[in-house]
C-alpha atoms as a PDB file:
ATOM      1  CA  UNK A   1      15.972  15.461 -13.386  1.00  0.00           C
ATOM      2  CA  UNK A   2      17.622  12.033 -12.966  1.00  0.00           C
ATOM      3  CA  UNK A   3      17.571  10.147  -9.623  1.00  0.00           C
ATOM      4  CA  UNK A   4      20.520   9.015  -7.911  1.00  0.00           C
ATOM      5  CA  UNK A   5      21.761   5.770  -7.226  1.00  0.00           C
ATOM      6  CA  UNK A   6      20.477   4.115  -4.301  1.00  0.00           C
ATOM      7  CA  UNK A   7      22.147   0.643  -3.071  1.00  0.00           C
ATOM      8  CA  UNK A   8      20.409  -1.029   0.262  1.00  0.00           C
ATOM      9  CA  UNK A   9      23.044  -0.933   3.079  1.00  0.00           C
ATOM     10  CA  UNK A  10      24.335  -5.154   3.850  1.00  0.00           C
ATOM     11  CA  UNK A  11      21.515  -5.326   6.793  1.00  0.00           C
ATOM     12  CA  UNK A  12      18.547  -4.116   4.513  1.00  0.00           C
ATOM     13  CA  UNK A  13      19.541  -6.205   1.714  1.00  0.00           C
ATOM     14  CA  UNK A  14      19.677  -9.152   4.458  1.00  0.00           C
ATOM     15  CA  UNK A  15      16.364  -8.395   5.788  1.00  0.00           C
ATOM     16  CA  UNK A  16      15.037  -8.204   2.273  1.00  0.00           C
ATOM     17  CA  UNK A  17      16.238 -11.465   1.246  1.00  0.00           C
ATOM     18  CA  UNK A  18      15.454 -13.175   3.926  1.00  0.00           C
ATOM     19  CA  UNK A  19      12.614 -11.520   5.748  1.00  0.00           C
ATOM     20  CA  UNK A  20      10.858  -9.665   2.395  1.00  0.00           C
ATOM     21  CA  UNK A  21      11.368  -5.951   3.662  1.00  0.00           C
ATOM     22  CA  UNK A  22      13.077  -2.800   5.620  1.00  0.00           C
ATOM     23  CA  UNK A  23      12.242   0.174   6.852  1.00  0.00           C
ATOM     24  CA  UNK A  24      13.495   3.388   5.602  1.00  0.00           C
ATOM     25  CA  UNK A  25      13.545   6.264   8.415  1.00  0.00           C
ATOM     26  CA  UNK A  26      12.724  10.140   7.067  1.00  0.00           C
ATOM     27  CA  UNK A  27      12.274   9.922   3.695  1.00  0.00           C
ATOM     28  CA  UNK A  28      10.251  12.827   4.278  1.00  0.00           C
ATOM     29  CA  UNK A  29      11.022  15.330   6.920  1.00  0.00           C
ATOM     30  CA  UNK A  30       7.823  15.313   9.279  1.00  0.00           C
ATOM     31  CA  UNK A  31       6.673  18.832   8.655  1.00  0.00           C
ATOM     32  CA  UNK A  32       5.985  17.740   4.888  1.00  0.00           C
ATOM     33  CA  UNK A  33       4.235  14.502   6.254  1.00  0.00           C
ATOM     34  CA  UNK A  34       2.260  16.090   8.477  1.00  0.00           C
ATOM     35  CA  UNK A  35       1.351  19.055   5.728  1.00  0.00           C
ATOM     36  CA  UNK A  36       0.542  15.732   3.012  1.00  0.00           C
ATOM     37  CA  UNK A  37      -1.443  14.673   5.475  1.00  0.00           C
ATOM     38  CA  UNK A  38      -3.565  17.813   6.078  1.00  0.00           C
ATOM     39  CA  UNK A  39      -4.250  17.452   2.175  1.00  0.00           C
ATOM     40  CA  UNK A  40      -5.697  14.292   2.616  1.00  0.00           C
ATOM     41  CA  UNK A  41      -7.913  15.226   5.942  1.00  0.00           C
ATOM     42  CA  UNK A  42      -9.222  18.047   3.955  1.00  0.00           C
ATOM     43  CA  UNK A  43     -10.537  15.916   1.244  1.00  0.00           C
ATOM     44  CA  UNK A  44     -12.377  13.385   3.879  1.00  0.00           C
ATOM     45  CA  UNK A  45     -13.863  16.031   4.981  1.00  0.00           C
ATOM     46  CA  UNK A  46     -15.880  16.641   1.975  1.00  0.00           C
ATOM     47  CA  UNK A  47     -18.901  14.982   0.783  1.00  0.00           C
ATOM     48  CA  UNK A  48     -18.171  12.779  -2.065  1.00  0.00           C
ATOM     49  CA  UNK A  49     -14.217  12.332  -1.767  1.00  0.00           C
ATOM     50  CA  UNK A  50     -12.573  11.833  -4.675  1.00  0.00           C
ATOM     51  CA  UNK A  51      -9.834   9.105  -5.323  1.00  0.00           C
ATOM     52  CA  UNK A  52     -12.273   5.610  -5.085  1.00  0.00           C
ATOM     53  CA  UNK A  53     -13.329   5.721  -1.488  1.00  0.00           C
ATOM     54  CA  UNK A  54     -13.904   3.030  -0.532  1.00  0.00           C
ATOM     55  CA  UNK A  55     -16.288   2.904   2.909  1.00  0.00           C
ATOM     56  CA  UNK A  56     -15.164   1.914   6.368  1.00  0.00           C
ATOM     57  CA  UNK A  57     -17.543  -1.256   7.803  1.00  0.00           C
ATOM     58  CA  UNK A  58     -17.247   0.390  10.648  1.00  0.00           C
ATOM     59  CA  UNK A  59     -20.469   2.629  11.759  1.00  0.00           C
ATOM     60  CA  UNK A  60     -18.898   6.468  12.759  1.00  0.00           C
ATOM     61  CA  UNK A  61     -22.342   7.071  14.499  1.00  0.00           C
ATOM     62  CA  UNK A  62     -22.713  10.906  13.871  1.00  0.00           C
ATOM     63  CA  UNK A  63     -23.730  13.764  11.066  1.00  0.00           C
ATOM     64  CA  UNK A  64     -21.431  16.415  11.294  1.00  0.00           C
ATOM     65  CA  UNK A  65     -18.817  16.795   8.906  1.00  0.00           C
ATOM     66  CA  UNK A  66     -15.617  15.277  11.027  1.00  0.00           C
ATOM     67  CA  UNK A  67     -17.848  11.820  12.301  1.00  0.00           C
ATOM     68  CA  UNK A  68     -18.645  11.426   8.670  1.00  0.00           C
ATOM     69  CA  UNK A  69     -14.932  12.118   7.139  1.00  0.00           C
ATOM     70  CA  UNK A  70     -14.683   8.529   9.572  1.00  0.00           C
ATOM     71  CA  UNK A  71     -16.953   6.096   7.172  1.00  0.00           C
ATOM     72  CA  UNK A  72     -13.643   5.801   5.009  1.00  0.00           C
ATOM     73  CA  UNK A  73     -10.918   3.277   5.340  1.00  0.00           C
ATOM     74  CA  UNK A  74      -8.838   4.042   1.934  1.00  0.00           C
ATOM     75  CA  UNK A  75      -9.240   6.523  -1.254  1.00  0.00           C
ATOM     76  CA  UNK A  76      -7.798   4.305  -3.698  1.00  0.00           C
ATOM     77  CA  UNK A  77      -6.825   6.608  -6.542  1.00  0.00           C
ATOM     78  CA  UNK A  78      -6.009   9.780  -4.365  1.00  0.00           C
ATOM     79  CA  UNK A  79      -2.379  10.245  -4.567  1.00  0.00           C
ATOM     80  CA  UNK A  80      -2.177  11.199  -8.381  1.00  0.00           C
ATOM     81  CA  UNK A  81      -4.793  13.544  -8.135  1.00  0.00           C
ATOM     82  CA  UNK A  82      -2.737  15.658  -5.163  1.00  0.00           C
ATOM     83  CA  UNK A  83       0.696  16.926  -6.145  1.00  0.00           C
ATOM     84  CA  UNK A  84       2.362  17.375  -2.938  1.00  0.00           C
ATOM     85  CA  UNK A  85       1.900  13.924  -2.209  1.00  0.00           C
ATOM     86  CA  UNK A  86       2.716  12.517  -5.475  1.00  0.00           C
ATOM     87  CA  UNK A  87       5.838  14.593  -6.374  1.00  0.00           C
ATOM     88  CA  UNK A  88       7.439  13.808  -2.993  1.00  0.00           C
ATOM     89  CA  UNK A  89       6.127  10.305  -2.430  1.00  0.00           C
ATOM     90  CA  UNK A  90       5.324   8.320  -6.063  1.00  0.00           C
ATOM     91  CA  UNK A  91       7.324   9.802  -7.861  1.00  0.00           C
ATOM     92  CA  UNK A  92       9.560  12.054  -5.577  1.00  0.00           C
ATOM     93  CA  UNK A  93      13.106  11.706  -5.933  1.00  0.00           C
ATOM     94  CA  UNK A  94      14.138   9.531  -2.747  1.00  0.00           C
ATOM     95  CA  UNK A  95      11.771   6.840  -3.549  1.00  0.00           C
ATOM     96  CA  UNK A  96      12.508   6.493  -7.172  1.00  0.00           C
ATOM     97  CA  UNK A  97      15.728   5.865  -6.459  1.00  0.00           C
ATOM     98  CA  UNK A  98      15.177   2.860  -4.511  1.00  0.00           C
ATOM     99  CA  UNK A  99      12.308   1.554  -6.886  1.00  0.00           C
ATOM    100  CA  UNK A 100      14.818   2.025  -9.955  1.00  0.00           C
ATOM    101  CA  UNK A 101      17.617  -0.063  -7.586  1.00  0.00           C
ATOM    102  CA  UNK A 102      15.242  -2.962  -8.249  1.00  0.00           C
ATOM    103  CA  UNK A 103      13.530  -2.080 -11.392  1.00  0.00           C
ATOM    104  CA  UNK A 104      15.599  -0.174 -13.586  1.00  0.00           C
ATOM    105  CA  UNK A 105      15.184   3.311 -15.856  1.00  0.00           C
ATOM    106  CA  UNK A 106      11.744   2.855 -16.960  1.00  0.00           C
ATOM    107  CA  UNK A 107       9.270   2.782 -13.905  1.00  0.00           C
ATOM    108  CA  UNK A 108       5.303   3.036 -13.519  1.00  0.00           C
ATOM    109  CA  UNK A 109       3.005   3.637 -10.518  1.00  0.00           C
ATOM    110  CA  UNK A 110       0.630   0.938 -10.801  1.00  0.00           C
ATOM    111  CA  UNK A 111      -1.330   1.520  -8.158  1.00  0.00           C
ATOM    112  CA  UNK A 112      -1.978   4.272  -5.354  1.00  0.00           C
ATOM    113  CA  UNK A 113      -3.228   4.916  -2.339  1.00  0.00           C
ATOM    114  CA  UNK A 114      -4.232   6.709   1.090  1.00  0.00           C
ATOM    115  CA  UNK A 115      -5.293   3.826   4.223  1.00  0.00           C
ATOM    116  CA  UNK A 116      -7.171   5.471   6.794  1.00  0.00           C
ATOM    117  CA  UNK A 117      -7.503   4.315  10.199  1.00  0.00           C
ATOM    118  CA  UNK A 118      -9.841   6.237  11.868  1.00  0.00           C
ATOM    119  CA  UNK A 119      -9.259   6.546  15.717  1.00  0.00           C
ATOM    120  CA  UNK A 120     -11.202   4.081  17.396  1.00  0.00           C
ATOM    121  CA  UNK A 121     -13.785   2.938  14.459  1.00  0.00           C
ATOM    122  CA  UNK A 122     -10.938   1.790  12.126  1.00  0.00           C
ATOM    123  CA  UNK A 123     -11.356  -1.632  10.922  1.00  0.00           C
ATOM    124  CA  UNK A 124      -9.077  -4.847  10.136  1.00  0.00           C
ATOM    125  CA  UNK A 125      -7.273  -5.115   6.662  1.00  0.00           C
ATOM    126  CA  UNK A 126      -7.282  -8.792   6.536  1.00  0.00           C
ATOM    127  CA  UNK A 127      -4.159 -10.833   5.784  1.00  0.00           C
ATOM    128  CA  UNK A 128      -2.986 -10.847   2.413  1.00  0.00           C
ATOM    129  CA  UNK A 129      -0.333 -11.251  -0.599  1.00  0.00           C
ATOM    130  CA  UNK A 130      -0.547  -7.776  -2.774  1.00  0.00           C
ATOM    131  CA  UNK A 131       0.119 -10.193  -5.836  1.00  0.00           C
ATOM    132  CA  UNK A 132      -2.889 -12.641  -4.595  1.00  0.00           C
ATOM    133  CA  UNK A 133      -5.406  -9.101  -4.622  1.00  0.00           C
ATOM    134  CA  UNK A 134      -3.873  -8.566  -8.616  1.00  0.00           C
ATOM    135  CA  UNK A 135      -4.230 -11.867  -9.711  1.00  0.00           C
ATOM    136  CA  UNK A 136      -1.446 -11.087 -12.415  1.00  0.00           C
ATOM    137  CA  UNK A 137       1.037 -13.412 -12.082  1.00  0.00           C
ATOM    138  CA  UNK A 138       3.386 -10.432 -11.308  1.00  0.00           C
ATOM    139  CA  UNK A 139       5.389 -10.986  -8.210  1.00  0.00           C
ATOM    140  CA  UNK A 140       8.453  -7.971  -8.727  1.00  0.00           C
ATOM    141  CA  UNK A 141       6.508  -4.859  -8.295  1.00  0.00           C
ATOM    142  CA  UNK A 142       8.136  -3.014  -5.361  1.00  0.00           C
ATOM    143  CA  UNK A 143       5.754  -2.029  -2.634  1.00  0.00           C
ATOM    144  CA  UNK A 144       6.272   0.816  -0.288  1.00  0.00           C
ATOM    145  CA  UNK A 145       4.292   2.611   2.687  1.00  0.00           C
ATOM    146  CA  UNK A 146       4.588   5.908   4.062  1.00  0.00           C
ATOM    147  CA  UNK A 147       3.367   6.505   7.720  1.00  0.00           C
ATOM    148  CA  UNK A 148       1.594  10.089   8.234  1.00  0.00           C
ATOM    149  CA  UNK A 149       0.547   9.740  11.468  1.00  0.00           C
ATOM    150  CA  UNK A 150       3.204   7.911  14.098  1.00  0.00           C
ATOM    151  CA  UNK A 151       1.601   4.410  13.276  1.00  0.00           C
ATOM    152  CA  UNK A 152       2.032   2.032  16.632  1.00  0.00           C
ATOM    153  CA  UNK A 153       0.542  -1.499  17.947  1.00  0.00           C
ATOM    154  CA  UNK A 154      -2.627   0.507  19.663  1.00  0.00           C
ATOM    155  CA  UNK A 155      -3.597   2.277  16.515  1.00  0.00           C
ATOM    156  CA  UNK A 156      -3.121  -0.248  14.539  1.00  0.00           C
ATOM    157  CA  UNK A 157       0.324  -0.868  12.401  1.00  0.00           C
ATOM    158  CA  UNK A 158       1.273  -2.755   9.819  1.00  0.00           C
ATOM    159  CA  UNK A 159       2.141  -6.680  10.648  1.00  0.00           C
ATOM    160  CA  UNK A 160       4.092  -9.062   9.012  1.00  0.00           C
ATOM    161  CA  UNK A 161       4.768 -12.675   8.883  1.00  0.00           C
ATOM    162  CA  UNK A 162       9.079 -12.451   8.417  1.00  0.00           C
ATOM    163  CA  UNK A 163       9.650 -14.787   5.660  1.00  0.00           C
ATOM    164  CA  UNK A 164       6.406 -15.252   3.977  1.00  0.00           C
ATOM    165  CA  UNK A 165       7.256 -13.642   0.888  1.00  0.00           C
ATOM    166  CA  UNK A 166       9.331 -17.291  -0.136  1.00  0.00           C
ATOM    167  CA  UNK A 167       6.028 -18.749  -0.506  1.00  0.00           C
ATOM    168  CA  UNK A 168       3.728 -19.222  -3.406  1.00  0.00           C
ATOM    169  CA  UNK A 169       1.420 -16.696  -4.480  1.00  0.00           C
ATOM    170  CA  UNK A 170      -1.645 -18.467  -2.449  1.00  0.00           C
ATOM    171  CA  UNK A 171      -5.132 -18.353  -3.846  1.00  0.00           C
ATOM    172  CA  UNK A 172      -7.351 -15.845  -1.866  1.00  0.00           C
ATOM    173  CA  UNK A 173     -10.448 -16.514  -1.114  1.00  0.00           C
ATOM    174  CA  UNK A 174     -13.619 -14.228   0.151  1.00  0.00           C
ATOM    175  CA  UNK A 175     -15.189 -15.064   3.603  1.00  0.00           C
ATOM    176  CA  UNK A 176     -19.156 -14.141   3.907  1.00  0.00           C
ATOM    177  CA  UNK A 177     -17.501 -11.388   6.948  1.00  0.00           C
ATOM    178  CA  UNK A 178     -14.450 -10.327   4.669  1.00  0.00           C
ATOM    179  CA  UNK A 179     -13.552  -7.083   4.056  1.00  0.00           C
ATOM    180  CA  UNK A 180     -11.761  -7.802   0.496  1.00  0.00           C
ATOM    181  CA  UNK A 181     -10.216 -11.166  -0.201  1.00  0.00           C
ATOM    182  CA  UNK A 182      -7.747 -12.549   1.538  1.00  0.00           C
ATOM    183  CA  UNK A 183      -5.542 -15.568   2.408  1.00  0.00           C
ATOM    184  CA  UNK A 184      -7.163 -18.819   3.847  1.00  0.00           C
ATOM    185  CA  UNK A 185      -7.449 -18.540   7.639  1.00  0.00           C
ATOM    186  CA  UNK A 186      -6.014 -21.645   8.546  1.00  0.00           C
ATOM    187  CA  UNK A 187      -3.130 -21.026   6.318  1.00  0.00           C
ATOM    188  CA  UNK A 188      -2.343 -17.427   7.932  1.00  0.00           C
ATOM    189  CA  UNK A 189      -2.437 -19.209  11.445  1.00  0.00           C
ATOM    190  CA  UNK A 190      -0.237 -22.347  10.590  1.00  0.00           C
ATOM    191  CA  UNK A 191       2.629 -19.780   9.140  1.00  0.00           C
ATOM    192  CA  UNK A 192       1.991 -17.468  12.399  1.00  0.00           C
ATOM    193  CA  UNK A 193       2.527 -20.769  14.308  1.00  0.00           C
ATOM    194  CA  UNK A 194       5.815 -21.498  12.608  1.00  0.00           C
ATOM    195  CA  UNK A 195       7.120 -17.761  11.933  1.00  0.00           C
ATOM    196  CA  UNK A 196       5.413 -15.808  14.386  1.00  0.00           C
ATOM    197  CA  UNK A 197       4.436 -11.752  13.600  1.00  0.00           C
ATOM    198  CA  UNK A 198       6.662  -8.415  13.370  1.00  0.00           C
ATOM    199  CA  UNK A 199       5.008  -5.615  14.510  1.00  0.00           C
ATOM    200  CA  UNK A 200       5.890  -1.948  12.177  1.00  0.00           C
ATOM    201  CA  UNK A 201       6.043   0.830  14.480  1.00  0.00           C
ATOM    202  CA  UNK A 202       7.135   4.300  11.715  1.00  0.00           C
ATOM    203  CA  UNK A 203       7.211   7.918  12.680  1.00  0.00           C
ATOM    204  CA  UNK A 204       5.426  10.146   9.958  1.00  0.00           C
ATOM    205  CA  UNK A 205       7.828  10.383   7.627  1.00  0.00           C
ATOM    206  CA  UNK A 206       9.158   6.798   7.697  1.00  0.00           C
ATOM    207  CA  UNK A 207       8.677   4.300   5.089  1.00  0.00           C
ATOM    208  CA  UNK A 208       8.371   0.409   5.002  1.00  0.00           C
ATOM    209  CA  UNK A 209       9.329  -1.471   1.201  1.00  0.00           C
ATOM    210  CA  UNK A 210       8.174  -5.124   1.149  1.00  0.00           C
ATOM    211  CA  UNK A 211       7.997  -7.990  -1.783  1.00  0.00           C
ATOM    212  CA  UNK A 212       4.740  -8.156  -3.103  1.00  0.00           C
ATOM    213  CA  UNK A 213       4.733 -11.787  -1.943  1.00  0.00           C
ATOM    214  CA  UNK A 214       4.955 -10.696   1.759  1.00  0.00           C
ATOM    215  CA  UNK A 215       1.873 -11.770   4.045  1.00  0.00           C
ATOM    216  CA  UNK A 216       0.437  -8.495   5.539  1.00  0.00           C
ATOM    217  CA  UNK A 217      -2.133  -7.463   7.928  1.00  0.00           C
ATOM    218  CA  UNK A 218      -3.490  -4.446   9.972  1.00  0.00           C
ATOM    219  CA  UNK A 219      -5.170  -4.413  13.235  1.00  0.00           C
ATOM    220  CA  UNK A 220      -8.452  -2.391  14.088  1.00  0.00           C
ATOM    221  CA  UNK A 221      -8.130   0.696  15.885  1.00  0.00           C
ATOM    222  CA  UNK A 222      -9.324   1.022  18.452  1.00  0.00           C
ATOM    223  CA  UNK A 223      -6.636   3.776  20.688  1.00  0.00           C
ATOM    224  CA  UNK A 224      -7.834   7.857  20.171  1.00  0.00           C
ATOM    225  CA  UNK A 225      -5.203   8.439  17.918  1.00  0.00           C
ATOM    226  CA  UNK A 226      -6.032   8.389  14.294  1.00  0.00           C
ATOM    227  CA  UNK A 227      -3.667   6.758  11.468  1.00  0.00           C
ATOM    228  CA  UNK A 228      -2.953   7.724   7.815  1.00  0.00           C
ATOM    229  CA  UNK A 229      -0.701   6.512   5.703  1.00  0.00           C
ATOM    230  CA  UNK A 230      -0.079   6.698   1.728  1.00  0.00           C
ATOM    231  CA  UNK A 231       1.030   3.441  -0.474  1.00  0.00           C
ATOM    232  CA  UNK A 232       2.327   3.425  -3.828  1.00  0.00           C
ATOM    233  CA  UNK A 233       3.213  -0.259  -6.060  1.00  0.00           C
ATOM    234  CA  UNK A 234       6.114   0.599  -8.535  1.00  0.00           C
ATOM    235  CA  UNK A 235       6.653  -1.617 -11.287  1.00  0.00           C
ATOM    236  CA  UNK A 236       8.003  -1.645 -14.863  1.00  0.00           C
ATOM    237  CA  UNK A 237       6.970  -1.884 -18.535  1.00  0.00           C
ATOM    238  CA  UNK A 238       8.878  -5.789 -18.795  1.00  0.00           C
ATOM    239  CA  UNK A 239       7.216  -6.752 -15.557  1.00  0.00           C
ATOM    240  CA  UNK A 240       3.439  -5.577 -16.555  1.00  0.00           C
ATOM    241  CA  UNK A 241       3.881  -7.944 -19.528  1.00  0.00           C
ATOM    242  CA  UNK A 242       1.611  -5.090 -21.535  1.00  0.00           C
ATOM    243  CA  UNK A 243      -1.303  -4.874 -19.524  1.00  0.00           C
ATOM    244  CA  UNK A 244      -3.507  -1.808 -19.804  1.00  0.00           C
ATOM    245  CA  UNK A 245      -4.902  -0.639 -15.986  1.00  0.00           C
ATOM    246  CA  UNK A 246      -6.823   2.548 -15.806  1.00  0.00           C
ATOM    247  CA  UNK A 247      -5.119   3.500 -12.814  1.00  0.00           C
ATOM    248  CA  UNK A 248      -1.559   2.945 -14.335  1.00  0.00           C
ATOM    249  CA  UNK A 249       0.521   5.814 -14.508  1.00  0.00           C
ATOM    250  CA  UNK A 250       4.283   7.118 -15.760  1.00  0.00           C
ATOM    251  CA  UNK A 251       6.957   7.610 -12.760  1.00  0.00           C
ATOM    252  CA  UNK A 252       9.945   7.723 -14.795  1.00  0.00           C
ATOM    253  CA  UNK A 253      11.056   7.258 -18.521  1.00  0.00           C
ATOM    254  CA  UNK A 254      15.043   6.611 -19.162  1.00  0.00           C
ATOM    255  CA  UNK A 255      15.578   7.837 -15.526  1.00  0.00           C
ATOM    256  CA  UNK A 256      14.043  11.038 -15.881  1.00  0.00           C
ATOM    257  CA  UNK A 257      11.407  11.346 -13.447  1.00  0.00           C
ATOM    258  CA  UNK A 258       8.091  12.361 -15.304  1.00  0.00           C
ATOM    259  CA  UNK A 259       7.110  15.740 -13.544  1.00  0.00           C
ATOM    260  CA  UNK A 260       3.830  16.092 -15.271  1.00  0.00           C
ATOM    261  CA  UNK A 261       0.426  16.621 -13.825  1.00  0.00           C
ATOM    262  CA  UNK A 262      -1.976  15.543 -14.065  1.00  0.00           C
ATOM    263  CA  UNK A 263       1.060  12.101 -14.506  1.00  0.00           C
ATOM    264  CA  UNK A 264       0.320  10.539 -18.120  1.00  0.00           C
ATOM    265  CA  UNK A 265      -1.385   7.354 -17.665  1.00  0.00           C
ATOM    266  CA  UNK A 266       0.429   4.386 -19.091  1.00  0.00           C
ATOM    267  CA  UNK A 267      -0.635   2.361 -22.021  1.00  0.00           C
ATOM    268  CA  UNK A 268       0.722   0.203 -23.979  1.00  0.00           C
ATOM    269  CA  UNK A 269      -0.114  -0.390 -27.714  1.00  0.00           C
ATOM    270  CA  UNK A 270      -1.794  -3.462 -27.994  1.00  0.00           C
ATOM    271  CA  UNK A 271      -2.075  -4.216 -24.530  1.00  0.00           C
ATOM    272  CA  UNK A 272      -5.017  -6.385 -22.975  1.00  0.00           C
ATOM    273  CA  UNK A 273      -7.048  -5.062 -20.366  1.00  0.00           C
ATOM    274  CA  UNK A 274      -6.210  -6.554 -16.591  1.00  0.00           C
ATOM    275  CA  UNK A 275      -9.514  -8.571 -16.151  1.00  0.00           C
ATOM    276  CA  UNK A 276      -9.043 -11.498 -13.161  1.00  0.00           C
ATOM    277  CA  UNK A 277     -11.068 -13.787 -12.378  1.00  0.00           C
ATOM    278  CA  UNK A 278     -13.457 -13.662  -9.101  1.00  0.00           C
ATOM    279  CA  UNK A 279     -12.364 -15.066  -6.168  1.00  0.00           C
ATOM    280  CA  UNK A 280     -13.376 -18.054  -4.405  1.00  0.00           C
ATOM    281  CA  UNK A 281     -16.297 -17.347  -1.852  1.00  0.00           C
ATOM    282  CA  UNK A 282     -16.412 -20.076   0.875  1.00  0.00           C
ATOM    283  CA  UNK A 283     -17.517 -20.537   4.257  1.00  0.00           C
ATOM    284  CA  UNK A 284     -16.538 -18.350   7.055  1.00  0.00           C
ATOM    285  CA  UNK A 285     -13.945 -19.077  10.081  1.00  0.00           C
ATOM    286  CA  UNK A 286     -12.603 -17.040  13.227  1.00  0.00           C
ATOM    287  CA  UNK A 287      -9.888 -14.734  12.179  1.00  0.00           C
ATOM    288  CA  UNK A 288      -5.966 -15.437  12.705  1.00  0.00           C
ATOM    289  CA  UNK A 289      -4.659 -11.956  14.237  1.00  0.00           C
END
């Protein structure tokens, strides 16, 4: 099956260019979002998850089975190991077509994910570039979100600085409080000062695309109302430069979307393994929010 062509309408490609995103509204009807969802509740509720979890700082305080499917904040490697979520969101149809609009016929996932935002225990992502995380040198990848749960300011949606993604890819550095690394404080608050925040309110369904330059943050959560959401970073054989990740799989191959599962990982003969260096650790300092 080949995709179809997929052009952004004048105002996306203006708020691309000049803001580093849009929003597209029901990619996936809701039923299926709230049915991908119910895949990925299911899991959390299990023991040992699989998909990388990776553990929520913040302290569910119980034993049963739902206050410990809370400890979690993302499963990193979920999506490709749950086929209604990656044949209708990595590599469904609708959102290969707008990842092949900016990189072409040959496309690979290389990375994906599920954020959870547990109602009132979920925690801050802190502010970041997705290209300062990889530490790659690759700054095409196209990034995209989908919202499971209605995400909103009280539980905790996705913010943006509008015009951040014209900057360099800035150094990130690890606080002794940080969750993961992230961009200097001072930095984040000096571009808040001069661009100011967008707040990204989606229905499930909905999806936000951004640059992978684009500074990004996420509030706690601290409303009763839970949020989940699935990410996906679609890139292409020219922009990975031949780089071997284990996570790195096939989307689509001469614009035939690759319907296989478990998807083929991608490797590339004589490519080097994706090995960056550690990040700078220095002194903590109050949080820009």
């Amino acid at each position: 099956m080949k995709t179809k062509d997929w052009t952004p309408n004048e105002e996306q490609k203006q708020q691309w260019e000049e803001q580093g995103y849009f929003v597209l509204r029901n990619v996936v009807p809701r039923d299926l979002a709230i049915d991908m969802r119910g895949v990925i509740k299911n899991e959390l509720l299990k023991p040992e998850p699989e998909g990388r979890p990776d553990v929520d700082p913040m302290d569910p305080m119980g034993d049963t089975p739902e206050a410990k499917a809370l400890r979690f904040r993302k499963l990193g490697n979920f999506c490709s190991q749950a086929p209604l979520i990656w044949h209708n969101f990595q590599t469904g149809a609708p959102m290969l077509s707008v990842a092949r609009h900016f990189l072409g016929d040959d496309i690979i996932i290389k990375f994906n994910s599920v954020f959870v935002k547990p109602a009132t225990t979920g925690s801050a992502t802190p502010w970041h570039q997705d290209n300062g995380l990889w530490r790659d040198g690759e700054t095409e990848p196209f990034n995209a979100w989908m919202a499971l749960d209605p995400a909103t300011r009280e539980n905790g949606c996705l913010q943006f600085i509008p015009g951040s993604h014209k900057t360099e890819i800035v150094p990130h550095v690890l606080y002794d409080d940080s969750l993961h690394a992230e961009l200097p404080r001072e930095r984040v608050q000096e571009m808040i000062d001069k661009h100011g925040v967008v707040h990204i309110e989606a229905e499930p369904g909905d999806v936000v695309c951004w640059h992978s330059s684009l500074w990004h943050y996420s509030p706690p959560n601290p409303s009763p109302n839970s949020r989940i959401a699935i990410a996906g970073v679609w890139s292409n054989p020219a922009i990975n430069g031949g780089l071997n990740r284990p996570l790195t799989k096939w989307g689509m191959k001469d614009r035939q979307i690759c319907h296989a599962f478990p998807p083929a990982q991608a490797e590339f003969e004589g490519g080097a393994p994706h090995k960056p260096e550690p990040h700078k650790k220095i002194e903590s300092t109050t949080l820009a929010s």
